[in-house]
Protein backbone atom coordinates (compact mmCIF):
# COMPACT_ATOMS: atom_id res chain seq x y z
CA UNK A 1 31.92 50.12 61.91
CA UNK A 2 30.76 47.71 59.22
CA UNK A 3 29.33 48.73 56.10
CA UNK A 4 26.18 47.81 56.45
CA UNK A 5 25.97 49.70 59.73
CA UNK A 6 26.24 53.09 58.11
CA UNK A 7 23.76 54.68 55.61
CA UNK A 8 25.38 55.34 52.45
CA UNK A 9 24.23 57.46 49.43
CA UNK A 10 23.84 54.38 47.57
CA UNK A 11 21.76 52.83 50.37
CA UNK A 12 19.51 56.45 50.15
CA UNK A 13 19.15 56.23 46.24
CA UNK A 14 18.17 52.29 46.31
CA UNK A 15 15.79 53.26 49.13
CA UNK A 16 14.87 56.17 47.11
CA UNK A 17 14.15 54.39 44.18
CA UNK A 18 11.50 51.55 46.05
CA UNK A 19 9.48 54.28 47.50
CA UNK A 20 9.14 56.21 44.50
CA UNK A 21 8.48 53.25 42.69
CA UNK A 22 6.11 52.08 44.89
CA UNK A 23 4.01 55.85 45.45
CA UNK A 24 3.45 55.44 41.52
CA UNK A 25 1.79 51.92 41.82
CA UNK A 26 -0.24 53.13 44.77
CA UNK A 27 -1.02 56.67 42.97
CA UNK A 28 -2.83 54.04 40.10
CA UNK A 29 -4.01 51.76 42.81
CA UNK A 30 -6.47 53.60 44.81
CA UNK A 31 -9.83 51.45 46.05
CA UNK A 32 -13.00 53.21 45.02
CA UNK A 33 -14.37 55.30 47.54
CA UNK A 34 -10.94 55.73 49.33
CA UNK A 35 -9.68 58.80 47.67
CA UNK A 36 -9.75 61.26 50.55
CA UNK A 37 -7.72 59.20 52.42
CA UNK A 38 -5.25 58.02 49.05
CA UNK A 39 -4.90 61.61 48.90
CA UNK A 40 -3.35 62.38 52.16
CA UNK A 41 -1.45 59.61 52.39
CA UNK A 42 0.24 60.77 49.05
CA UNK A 43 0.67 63.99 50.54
CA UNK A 44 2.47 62.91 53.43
CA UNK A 45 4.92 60.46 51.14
CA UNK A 46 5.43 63.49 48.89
CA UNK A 47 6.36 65.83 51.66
CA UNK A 48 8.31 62.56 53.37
CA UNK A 49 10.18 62.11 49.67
CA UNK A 50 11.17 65.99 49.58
CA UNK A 51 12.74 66.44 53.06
CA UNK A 52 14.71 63.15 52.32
CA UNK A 53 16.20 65.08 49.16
CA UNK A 54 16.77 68.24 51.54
CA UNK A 55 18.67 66.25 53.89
CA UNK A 56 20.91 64.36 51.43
CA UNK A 57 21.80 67.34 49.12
CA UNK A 58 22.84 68.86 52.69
CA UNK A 59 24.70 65.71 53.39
CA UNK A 60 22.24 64.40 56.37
CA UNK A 61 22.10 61.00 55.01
CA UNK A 62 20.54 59.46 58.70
CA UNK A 63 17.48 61.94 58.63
CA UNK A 64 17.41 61.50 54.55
CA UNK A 65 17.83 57.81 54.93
CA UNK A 66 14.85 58.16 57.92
CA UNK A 67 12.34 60.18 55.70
CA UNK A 68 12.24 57.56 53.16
CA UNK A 69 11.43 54.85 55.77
CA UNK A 70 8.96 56.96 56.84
CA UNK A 71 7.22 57.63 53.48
CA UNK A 72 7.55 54.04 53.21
CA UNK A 73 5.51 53.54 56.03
CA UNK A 74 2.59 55.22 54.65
CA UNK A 75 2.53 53.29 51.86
CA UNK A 76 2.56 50.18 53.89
CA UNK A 77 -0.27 51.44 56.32
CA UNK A 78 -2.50 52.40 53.03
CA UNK A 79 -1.59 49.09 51.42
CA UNK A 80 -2.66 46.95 55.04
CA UNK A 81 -5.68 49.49 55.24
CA UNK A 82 -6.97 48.69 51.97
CA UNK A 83 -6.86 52.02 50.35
CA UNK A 84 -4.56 50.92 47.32
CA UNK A 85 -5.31 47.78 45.99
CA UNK A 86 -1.50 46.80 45.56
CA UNK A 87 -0.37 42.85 45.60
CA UNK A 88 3.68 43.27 45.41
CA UNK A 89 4.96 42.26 48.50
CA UNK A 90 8.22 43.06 47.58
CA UNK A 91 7.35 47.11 47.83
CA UNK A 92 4.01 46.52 49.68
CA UNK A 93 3.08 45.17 53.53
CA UNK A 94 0.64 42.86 52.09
């Protein structure tokens, strides 16, 4: 198996640190009148962001690694959606 084939804690905590860095932009980013929506999507990256932390501290570092994909997905779909007014494509689907 090559490296880049398995998921690493290093791989978790650079993965880790994109998502969190991009929930903050979209947390300041939020289009007017979009709120209710911002809101749950936050929720769901928050709640995606904790299990990945429960997983790794347990060692689960596929399902930990998954979680933050999946939180990262949110962000995308609010940032394609229009509900955070983001422009970095380098944390953002835009």
């Amino acid at each position: 198996m090559k490296i880049q084939d398995r998921v690493t804690k290093q791989k978790i905590e650079k993965y880790y640190d994109l998502t969190s860095r991009a929930l903050e932009i979209a947390k300041k980013s939020i289009a007017k009148g979009r709120d209710v929506e911002a809101r749950e999507i936050i929720l769901m990256v928050e709640c995606y962001i904790s299990d990945s932390k429960h997983f790794e501290k347990n060692n689960d570092y596929v399902n930990s690694f998954a979680c933050l994909n999946y939180a990262h997905g949110w962000l995308d779909s609010g940032a394609r959606l229009k509900i955070f007014n983001v422009t970095d494509n380098k944390l953002f689907t835009v």
